[in-house]
Structure formats: structure tokens, C-alpha cells
C-alpha atoms as a PDB file:
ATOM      1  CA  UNK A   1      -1.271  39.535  25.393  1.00  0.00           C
ATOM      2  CA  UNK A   2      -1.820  37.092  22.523  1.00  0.00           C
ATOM      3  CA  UNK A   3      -4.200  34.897  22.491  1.00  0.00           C
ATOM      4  CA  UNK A   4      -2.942  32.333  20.549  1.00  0.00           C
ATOM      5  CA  UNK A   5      -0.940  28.894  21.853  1.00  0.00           C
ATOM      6  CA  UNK A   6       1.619  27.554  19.878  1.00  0.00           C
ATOM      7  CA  UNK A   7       0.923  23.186  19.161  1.00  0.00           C
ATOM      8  CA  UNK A   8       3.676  20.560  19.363  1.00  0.00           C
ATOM      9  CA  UNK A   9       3.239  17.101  18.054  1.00  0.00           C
ATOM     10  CA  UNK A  10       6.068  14.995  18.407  1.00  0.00           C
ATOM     11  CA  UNK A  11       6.035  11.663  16.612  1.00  0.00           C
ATOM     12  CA  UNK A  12       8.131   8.552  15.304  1.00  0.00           C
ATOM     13  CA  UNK A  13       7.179   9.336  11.817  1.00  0.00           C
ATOM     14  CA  UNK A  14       6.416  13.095  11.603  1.00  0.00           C
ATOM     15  CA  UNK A  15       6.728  16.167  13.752  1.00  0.00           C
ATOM     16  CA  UNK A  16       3.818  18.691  13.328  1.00  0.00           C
ATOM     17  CA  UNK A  17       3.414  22.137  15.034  1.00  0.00           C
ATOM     18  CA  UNK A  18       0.190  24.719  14.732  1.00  0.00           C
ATOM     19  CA  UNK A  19      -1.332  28.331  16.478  1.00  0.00           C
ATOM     20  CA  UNK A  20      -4.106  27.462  17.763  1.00  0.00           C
ATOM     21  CA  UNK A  21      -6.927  30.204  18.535  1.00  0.00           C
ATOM     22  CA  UNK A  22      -9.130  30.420  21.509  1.00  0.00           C
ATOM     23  CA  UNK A  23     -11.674  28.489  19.705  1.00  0.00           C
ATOM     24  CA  UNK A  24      -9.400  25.464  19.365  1.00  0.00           C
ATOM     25  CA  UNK A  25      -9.112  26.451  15.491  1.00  0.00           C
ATOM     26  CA  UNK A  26      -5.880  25.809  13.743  1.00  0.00           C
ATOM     27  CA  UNK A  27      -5.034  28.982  12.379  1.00  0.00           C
ATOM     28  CA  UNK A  28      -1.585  28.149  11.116  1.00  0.00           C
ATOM     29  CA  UNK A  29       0.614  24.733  10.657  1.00  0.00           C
ATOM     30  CA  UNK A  30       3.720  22.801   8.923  1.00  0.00           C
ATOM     31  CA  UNK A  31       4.735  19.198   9.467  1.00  0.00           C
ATOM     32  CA  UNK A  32       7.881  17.468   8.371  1.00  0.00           C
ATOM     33  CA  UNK A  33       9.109  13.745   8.802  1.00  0.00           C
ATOM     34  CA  UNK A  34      10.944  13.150  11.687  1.00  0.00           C
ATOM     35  CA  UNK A  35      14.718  12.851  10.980  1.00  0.00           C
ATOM     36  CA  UNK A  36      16.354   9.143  11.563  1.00  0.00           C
ATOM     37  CA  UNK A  37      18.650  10.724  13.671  1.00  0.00           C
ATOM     38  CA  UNK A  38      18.755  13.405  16.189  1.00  0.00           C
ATOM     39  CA  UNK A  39      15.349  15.382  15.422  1.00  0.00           C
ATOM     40  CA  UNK A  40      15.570  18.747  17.711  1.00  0.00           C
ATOM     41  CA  UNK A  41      16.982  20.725  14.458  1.00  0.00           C
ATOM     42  CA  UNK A  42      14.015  19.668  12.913  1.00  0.00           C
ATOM     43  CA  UNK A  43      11.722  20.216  15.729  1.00  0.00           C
ATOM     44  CA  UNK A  44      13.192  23.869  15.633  1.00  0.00           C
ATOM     45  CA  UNK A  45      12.697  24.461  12.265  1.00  0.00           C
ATOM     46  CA  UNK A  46       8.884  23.588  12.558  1.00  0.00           C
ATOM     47  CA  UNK A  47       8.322  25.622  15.004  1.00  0.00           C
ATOM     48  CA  UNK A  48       9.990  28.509  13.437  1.00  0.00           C
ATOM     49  CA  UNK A  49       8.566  28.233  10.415  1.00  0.00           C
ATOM     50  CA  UNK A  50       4.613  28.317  12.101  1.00  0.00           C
ATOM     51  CA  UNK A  51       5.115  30.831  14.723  1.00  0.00           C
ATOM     52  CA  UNK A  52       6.905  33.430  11.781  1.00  0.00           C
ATOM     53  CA  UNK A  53       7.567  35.794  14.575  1.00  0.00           C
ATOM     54  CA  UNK A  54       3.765  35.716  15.796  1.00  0.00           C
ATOM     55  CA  UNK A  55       3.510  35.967  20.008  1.00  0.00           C
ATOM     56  CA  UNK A  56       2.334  32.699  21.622  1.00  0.00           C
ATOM     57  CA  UNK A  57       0.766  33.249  25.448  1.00  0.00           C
ATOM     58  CA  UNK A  58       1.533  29.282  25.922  1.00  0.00           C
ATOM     59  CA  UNK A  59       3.216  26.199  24.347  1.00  0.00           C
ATOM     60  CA  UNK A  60       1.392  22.492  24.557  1.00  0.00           C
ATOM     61  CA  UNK A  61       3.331  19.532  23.917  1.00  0.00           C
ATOM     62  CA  UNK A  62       2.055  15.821  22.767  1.00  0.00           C
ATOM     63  CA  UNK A  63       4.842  13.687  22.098  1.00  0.00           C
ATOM     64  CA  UNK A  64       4.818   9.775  21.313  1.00  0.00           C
ATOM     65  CA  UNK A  65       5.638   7.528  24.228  1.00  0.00           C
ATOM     66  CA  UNK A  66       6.893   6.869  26.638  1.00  0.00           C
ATOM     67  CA  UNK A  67       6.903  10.385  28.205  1.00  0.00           C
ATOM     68  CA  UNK A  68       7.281  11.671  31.889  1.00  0.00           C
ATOM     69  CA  UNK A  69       5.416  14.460  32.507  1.00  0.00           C
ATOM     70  CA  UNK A  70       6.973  15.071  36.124  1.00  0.00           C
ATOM     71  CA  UNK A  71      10.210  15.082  34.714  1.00  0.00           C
ATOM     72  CA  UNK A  72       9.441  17.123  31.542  1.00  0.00           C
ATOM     73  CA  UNK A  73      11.240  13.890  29.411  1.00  0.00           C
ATOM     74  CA  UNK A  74      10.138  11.772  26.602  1.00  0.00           C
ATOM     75  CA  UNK A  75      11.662   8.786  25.131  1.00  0.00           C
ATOM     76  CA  UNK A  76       9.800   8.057  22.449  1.00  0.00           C
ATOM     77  CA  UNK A  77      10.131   3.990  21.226  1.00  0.00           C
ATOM     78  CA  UNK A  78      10.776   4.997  17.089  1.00  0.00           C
ATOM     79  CA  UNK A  79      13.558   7.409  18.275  1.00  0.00           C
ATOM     80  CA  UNK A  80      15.969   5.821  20.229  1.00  0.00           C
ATOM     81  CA  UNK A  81      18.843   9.031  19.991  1.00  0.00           C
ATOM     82  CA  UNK A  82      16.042  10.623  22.203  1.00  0.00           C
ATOM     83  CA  UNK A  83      16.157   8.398  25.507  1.00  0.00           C
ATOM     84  CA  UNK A  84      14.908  10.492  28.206  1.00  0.00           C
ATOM     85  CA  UNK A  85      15.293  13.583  26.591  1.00  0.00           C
ATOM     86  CA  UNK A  86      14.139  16.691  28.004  1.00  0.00           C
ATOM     87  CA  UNK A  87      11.744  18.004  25.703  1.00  0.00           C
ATOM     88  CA  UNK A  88       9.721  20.903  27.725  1.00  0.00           C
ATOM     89  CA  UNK A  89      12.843  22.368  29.030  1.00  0.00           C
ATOM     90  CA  UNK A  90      14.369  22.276  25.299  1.00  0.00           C
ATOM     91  CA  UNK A  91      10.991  23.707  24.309  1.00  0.00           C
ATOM     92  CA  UNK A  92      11.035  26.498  27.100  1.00  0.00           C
ATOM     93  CA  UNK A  93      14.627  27.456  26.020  1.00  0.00           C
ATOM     94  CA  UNK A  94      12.637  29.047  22.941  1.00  0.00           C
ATOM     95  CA  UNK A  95      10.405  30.387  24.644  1.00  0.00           C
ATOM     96  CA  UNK A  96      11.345  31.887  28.158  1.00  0.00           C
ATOM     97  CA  UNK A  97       8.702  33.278  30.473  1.00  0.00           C
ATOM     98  CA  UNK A  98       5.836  31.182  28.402  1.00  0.00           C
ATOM     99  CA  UNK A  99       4.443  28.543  29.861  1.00  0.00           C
ATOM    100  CA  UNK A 100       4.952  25.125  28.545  1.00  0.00           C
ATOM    101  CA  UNK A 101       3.105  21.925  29.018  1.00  0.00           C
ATOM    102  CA  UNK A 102       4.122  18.275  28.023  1.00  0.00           C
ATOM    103  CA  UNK A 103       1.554  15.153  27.469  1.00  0.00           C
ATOM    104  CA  UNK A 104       1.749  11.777  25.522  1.00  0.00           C
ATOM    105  CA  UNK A 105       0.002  11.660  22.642  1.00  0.00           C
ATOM    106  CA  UNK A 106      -2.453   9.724  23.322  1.00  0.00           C
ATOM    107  CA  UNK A 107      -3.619  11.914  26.291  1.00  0.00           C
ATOM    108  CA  UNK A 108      -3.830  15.058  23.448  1.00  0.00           C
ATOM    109  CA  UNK A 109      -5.408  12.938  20.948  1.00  0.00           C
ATOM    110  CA  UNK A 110      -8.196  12.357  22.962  1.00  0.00           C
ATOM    111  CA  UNK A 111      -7.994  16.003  24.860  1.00  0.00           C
ATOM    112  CA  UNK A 112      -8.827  17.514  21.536  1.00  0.00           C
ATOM    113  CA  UNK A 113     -11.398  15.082  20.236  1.00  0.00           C
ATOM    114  CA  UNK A 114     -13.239  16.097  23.697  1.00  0.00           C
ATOM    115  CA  UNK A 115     -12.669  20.053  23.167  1.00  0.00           C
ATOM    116  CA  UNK A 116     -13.487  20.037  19.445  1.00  0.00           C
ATOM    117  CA  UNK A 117     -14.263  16.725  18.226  1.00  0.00           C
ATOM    118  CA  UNK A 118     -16.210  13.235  18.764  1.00  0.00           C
ATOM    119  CA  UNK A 119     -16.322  14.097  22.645  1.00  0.00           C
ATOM    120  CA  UNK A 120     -17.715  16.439  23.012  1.00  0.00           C
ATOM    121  CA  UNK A 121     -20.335  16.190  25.477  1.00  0.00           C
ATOM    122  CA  UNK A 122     -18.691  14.100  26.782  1.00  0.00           C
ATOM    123  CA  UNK A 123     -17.277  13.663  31.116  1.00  0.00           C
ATOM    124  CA  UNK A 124     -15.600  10.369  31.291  1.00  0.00           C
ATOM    125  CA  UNK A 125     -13.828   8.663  27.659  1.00  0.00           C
ATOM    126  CA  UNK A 126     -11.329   7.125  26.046  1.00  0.00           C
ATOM    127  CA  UNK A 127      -9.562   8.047  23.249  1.00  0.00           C
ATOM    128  CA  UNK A 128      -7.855   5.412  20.852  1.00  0.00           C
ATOM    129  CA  UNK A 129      -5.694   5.769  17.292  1.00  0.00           C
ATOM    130  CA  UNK A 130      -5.425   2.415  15.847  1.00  0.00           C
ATOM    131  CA  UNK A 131      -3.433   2.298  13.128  1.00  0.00           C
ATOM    132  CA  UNK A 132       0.187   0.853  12.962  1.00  0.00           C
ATOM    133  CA  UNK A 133      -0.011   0.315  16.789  1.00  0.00           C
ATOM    134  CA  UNK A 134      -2.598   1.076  19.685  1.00  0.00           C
ATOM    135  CA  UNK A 135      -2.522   4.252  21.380  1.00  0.00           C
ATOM    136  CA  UNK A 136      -5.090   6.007  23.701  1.00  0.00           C
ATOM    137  CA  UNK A 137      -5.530   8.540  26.458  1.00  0.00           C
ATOM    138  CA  UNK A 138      -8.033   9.293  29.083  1.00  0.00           C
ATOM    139  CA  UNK A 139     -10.628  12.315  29.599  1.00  0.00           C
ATOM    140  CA  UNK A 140     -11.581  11.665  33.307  1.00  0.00           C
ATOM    141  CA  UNK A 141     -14.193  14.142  34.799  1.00  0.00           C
ATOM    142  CA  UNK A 142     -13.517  16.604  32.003  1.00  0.00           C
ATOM    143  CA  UNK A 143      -9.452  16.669  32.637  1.00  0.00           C
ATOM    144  CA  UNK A 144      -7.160  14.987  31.144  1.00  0.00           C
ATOM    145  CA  UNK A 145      -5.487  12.123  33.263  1.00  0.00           C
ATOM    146  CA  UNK A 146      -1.925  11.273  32.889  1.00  0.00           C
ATOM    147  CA  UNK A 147      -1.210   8.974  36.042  1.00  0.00           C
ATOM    148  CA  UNK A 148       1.917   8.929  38.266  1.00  0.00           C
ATOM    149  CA  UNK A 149       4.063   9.487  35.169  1.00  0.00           C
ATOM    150  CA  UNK A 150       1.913  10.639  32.153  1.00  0.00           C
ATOM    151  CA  UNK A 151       1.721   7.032  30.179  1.00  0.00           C
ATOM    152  CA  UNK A 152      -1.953   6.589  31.669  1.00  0.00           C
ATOM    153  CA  UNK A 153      -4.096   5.122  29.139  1.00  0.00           C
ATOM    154  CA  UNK A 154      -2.124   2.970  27.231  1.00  0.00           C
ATOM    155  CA  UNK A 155      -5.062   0.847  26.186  1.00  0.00           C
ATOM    156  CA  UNK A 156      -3.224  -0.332  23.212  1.00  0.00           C
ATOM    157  CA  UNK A 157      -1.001  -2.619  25.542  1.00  0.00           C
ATOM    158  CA  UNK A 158      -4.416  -4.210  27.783  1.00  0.00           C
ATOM    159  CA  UNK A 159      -3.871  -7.696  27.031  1.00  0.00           C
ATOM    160  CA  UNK A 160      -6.199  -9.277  25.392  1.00  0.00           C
ATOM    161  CA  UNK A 161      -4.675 -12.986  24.578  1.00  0.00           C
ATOM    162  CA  UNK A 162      -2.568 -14.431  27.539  1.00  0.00           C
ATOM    163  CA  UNK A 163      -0.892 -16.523  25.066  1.00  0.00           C
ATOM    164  CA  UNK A 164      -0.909 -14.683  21.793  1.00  0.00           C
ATOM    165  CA  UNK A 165       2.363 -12.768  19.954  1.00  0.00           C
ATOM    166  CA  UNK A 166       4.832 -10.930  21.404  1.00  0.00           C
ATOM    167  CA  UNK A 167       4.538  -7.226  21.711  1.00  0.00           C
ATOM    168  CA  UNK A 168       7.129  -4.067  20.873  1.00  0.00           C
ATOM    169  CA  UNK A 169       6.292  -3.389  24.723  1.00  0.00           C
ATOM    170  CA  UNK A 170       8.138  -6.500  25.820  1.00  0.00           C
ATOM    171  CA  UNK A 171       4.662  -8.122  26.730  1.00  0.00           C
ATOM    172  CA  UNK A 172       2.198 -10.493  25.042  1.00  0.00           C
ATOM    173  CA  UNK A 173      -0.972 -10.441  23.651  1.00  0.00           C
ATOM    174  CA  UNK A 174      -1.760  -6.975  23.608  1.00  0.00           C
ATOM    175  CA  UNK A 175      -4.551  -5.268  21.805  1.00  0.00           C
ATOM    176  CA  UNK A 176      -2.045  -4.162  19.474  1.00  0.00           C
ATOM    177  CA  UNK A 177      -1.012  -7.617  18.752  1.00  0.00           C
ATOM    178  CA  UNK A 178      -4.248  -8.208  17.152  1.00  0.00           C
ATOM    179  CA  UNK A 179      -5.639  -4.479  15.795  1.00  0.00           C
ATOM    180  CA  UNK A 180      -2.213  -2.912  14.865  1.00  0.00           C
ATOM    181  CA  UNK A 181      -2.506  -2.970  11.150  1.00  0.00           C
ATOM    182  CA  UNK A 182       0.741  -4.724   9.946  1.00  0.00           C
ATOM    183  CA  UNK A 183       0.173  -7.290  12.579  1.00  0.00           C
ATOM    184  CA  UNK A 184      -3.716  -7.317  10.793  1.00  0.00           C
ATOM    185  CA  UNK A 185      -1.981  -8.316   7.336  1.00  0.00           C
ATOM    186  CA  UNK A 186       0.572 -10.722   9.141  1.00  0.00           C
ATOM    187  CA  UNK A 187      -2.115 -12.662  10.508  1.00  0.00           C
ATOM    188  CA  UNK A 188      -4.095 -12.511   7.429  1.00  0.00           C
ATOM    189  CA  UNK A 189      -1.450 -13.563   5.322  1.00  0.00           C
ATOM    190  CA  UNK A 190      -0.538 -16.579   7.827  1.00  0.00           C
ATOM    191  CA  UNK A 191      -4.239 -17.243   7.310  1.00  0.00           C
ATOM    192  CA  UNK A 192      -3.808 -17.672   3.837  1.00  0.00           C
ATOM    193  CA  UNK A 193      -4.401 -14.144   2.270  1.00  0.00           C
ATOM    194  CA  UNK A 194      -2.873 -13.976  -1.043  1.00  0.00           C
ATOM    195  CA  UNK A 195      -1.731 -10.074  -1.494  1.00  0.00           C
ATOM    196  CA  UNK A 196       1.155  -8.356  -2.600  1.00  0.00           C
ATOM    197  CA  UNK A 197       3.861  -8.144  -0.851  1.00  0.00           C
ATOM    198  CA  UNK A 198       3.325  -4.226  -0.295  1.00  0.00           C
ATOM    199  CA  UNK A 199      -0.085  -4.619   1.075  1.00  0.00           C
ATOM    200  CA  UNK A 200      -0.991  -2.620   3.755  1.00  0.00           C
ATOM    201  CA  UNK A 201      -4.177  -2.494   6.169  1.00  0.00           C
ATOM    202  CA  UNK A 202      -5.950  -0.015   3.409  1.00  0.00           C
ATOM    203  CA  UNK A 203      -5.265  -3.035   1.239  1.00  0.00           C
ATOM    204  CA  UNK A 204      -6.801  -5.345   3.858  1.00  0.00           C
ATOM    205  CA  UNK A 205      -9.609  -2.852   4.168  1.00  0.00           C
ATOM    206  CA  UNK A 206     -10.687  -2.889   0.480  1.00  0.00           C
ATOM    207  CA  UNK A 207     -10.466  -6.835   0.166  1.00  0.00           C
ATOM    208  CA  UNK A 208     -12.707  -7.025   3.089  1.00  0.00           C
ATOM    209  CA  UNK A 209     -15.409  -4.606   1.620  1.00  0.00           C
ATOM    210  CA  UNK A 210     -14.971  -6.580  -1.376  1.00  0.00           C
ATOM    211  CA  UNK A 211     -15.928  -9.640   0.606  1.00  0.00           C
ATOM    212  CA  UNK A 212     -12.775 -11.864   1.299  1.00  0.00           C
ATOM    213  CA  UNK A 213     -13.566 -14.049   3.909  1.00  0.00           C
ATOM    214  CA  UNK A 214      -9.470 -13.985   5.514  1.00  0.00           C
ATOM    215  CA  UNK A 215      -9.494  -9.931   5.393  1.00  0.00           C
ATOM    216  CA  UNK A 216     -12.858 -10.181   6.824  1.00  0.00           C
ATOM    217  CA  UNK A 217     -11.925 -11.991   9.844  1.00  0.00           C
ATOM    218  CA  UNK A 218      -8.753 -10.019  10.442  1.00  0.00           C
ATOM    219  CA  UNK A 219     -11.152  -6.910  10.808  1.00  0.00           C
ATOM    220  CA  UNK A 220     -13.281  -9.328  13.202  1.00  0.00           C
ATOM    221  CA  UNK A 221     -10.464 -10.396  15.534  1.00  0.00           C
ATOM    222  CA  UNK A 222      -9.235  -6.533  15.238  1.00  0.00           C
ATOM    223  CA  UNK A 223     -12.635  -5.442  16.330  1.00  0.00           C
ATOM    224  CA  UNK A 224     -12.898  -7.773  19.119  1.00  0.00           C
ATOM    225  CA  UNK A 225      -9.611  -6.673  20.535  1.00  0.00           C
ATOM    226  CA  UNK A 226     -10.524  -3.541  20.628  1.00  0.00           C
ATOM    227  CA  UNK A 227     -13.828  -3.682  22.100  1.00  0.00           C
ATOM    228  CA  UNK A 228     -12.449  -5.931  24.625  1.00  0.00           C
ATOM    229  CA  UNK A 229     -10.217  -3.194  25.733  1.00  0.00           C
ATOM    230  CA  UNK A 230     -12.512  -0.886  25.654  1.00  0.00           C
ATOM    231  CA  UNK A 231     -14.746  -2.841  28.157  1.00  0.00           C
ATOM    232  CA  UNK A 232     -12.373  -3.827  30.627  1.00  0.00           C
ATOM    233  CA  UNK A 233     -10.738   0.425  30.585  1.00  0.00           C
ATOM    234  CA  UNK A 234     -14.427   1.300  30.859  1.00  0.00           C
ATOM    235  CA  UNK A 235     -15.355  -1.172  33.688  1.00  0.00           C
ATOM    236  CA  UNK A 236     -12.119   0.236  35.724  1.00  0.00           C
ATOM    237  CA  UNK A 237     -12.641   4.216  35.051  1.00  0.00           C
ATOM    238  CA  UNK A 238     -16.425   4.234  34.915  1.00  0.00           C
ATOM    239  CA  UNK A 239     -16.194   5.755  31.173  1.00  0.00           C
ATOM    240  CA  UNK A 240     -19.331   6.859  29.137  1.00  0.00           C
ATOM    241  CA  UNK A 241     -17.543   6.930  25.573  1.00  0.00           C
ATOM    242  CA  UNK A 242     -14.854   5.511  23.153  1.00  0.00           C
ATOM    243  CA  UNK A 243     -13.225   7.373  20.686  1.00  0.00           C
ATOM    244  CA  UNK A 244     -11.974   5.458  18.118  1.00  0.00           C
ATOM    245  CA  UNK A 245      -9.414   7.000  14.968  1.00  0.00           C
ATOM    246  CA  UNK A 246      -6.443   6.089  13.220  1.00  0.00           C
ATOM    247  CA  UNK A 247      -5.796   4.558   9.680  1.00  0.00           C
ATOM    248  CA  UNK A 248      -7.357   1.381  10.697  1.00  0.00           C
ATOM    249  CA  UNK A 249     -10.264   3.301  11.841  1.00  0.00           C
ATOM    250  CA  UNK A 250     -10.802   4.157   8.526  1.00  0.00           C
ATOM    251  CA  UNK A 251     -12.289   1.550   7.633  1.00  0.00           C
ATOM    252  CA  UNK A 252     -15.241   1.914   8.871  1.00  0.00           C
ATOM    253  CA  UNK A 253     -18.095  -0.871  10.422  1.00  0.00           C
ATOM    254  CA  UNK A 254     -15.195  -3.119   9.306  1.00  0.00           C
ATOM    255  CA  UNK A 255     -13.582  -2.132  12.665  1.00  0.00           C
ATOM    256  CA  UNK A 256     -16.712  -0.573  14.167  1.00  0.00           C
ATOM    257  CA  UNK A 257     -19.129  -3.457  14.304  1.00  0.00           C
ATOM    258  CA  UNK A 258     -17.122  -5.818  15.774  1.00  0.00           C
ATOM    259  CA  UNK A 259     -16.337  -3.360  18.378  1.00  0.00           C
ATOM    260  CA  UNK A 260     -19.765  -2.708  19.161  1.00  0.00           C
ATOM    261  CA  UNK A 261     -20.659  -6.935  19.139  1.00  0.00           C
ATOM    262  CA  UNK A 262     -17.937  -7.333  21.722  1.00  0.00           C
ATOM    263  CA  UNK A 263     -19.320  -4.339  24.167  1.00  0.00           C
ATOM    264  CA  UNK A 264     -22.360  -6.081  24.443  1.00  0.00           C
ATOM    265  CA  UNK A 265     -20.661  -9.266  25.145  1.00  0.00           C
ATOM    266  CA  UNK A 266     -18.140  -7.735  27.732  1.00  0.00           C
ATOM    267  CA  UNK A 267     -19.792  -4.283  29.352  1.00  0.00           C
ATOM    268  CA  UNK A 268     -22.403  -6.064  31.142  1.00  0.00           C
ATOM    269  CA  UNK A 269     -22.027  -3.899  34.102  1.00  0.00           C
ATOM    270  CA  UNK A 270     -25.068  -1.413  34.830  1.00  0.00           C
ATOM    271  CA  UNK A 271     -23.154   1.713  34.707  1.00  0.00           C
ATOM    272  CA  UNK A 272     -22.129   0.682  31.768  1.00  0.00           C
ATOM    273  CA  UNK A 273     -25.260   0.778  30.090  1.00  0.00           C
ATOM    274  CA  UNK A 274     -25.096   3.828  28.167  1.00  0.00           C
ATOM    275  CA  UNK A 275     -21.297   3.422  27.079  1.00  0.00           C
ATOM    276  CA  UNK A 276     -21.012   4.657  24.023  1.00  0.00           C
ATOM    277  CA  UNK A 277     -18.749   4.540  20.445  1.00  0.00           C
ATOM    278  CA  UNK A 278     -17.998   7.345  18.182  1.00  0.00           C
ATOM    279  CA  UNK A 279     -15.646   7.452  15.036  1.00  0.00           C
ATOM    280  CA  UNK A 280     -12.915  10.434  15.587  1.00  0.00           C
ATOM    281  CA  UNK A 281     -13.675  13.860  13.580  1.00  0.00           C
ATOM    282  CA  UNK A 282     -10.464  15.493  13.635  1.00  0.00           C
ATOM    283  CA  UNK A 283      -8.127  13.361  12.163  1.00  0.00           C
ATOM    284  CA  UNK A 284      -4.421  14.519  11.843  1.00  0.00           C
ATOM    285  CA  UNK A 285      -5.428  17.744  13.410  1.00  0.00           C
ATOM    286  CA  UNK A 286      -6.415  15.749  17.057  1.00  0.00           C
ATOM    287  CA  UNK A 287      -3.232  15.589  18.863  1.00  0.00           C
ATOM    288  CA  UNK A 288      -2.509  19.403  17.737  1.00  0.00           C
ATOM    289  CA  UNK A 289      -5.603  20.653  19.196  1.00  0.00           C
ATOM    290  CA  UNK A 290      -4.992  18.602  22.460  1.00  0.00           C
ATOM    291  CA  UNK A 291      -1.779  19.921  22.885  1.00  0.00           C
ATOM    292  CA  UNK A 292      -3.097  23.311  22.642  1.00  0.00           C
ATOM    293  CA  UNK A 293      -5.731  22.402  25.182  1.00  0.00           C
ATOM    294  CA  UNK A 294      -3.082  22.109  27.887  1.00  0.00           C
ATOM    295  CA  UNK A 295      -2.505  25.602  28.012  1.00  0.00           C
ATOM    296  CA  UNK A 296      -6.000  27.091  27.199  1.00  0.00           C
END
């Protein structure tokens, strides 16, 4: 029997795959962008190309959103050809008799930082990737926790201004209204922000640690969001930690500082006390490692 799992992560943007040892290591991985149209071909091809024949004793899944875990289906918001699509049982097709497990992203993102990374340690947290948008997933009492349908910590879509801009989720306000990067240079550039017109949040980033008062406050109000969020997800599931990657991540106390100022405004409880904020260690490698957690 092999010891090593075979890693799925399914995104709008790229679709990775990895063996993953025992240990949580990657031992072997490929990623290619994900196709504008119809991506299983490409999905194959990934996986063919990392497993090269090896023997895999299980298969873990993290796919982008919105997923159902009950039904084995994801229908991820970047990909609309895949509507309900039924991604383990495709999966299991290349596989039979292994066992295959499916979770959002956000779920494996912070599933791996716990096994391997930042959490470590850690019994009750959050894990967040803020970076074009918001994502996150839960790490309640050690487990990971999915909900009724898998989408369970979506803290990217708390809302965090009643009246602010409309979301991609069909809501308002969200914290990725505020913290998603391109929304960070929208607002800065409605601010005032003179930039070119390919500038992106690293772009942001830099201006702020150069000391640009509009960049800095779009960092501020980012921030804020985000430790808003945090707060009210930490209030609800008693949590002792935040994660926090992503591109926006970063950039550093930028992001981090603000986060920590609005904590101490809005975690007032007592069992909040000891709540605390890490950056992400594993980077790219995160959602990988969570998938391959699933079936450890």
C-alpha cells in the first residue's frame, strides 16, 4: 500500500495537482492555467503528468467555490461551463477503489496551514487568502468544518458596510468589497491615486511603503475590513487564531496592523482575549497540502 495521496487544486485561474507524503511534504507537482472553456482535459492532464504511473492510497480535492460536498459538485464562479459539475465522481472515474474527498478551497487552505503551516498549534482558526477576492475556511476543534453544504467559512462575503459596493456574490458591502485588491486600487484611484492604468495591488503596496497617503489608506480601510471579519467569525465560533495569506497579504503590516488595531477595537469579548494573528507560511503550496489532509 502506498503511502502517498495524490492533491487536487481546482481554481478560476490555475489548476495545480501534487503527491503528498505522510509528512504533508510535496514530493511531486505541475500546475497549468485553467482553460477558458471546458477544463476537465486539462484537469486530466495534470494529474497524469504528477502521478507518472506512481500508486496513490487516496485523492483530496480543493476546488474554488461554490462547492457541495454532499453532492460531490462544484460550480466554481470564474468557470461558468462547470455549473454543478460533478467533480469527485469525475475524479473517482480515474481512480476506482481509491478514496476521494472534495472541499472548497478555502476549507484546504486553511486545513494545511493548520497541518504544516501558521496553525499549527492551533484548535479553533480561521483561515483567509486575500488577494483578488476574500476567501477563508474554518479549523473547528482540530477538523475541518464545511457546514450543511461545504461553503462554511466564507468570511470574505461577512458584510462589513451595509451600504457600501456591490459584491460578485450578489450582496453588498462585503469584506471583499473593501480588501479584494482590484477593488483596493478602484477605491484608491476614485480617491485620487494617480497610477498607471496597469497598476495592481503590488503597485498599491509599494506606493504605500513609499508613503502615499491615498495607497496608505486603501491598506487602512483593507485592514479594517478584515479585522472586522475576523472579530465578528471569531465572536460566533469561539476561534483562537487568524490566518491571513494571499497577494494582498504580502504586503505586510500594511495589511497586518490595521488588522490587529481593529481586533482590539471589535474582540472585546473575554474569550477572546488571546485571539491571535499569524501571516500564512505556505503560500501556493496551502490548498495542496489541505487537500491532501482530507485523506491522511
Amino acid at each position: 500500500m502506498t503511502d502517498l495521496v495524490l492533491a487536487l487544486d481546482f481554481g478560476g485561474t490555475k489548476i495545480a495537482a501534487a503527491l503528498v507524503d505522510p509528512s504533508g511534504s510535496v514530493v511531486r507537482s505541475s500546475r497549468v492555467p485553467t482553460p477558458a472553456s471546458d477544463p476537465w482535459d486539462a484537469v486530466v492532464s495534470v494529474v497524469s503528468s504528477v502521478v507518472a504511473g506512481s500508486a496513490v492510497s487516496g485523492v483530496g480535492i480543493a476546488s474554488a467555490g461554490p462547492v457541495d460536498t454532499v453532492a460531490g459538485t462544484v460550480s466554481p464562479i470564474n468557470v461558468p461551463s462547470w455549473q454543478a459539475f460533478p467533480l469527485r465522481a469525475a475524479v473517482s472515474s480515474l481512480f476506482p477503489g481509491v478514496r476521494v474527498e472534495l472541499a472548497g478551497d478555502g476549507v484546504c487552505m486553511a486545513l494545511g496551514e493548520h497541518w504544516r503551516g501558521a496553525g499549527q498549534g492551533s484548535t479553533f482558526m480561521v483561515g483567509l487568502v486575500v488577494s483578488t477576492g476574500v476567501g477563508g475556511g474554518l479549523v473547528l476543534d482540530g477538523r475541518p468544518f464545511g457546514g450543511r453544504t461545504g461553503n462554511a467559512g466564507h468570511i470574505g462575503h461577512i458584510v462589513v458596510e451595509p451600504d457600501g459596493e456591490p459584491c460578485t456574490c450578489g450582496g453588498r458591502g462585503c469584506v471583499e468589497t473593501v480588501a479584494g485588491g482590484p477593488r483596493m486600487v478602484a477605491w484608491a484611484r476614485r480617491a485620487g491615486w494617480q497610477a498607471p492604468d496597469d497598476a495592481d495591488a503590488a503597485v498599491l503596496a509599494a506606493a504605500a511603503l513609499a508613503g502615499e497617503e491615498i495607497p496608505l489608506e486603501a491598506f487602512d480601510r483593507a485592514g479594517l475590513a478584515v479585522g472586522v471579519a475576523i472579530a465578528g467569525a471569531a465572536a460566533v465560533c469561539d476561534l483562537d487564531l487568524a490566518v491571513i495569506g494571499g497577494g494582498v497579504a504580502q504586503a505586510g503590516e500594511l495589511l497586518f496592523e490595521p488588522v490587529r488595531r481593529a481586533l482590539k477595537t471589535h474582540a472585546g469579548l473575554s474569550y477572546l482575549a488571546g485571539l491571535e494573528v499569524r501571516a500564512a507560511q505556505l503560500g501556493g503550496e496551502a490548498g495542496l497540502v489541505g487537500a491532501a489532509a482530507l485523506v491522511r
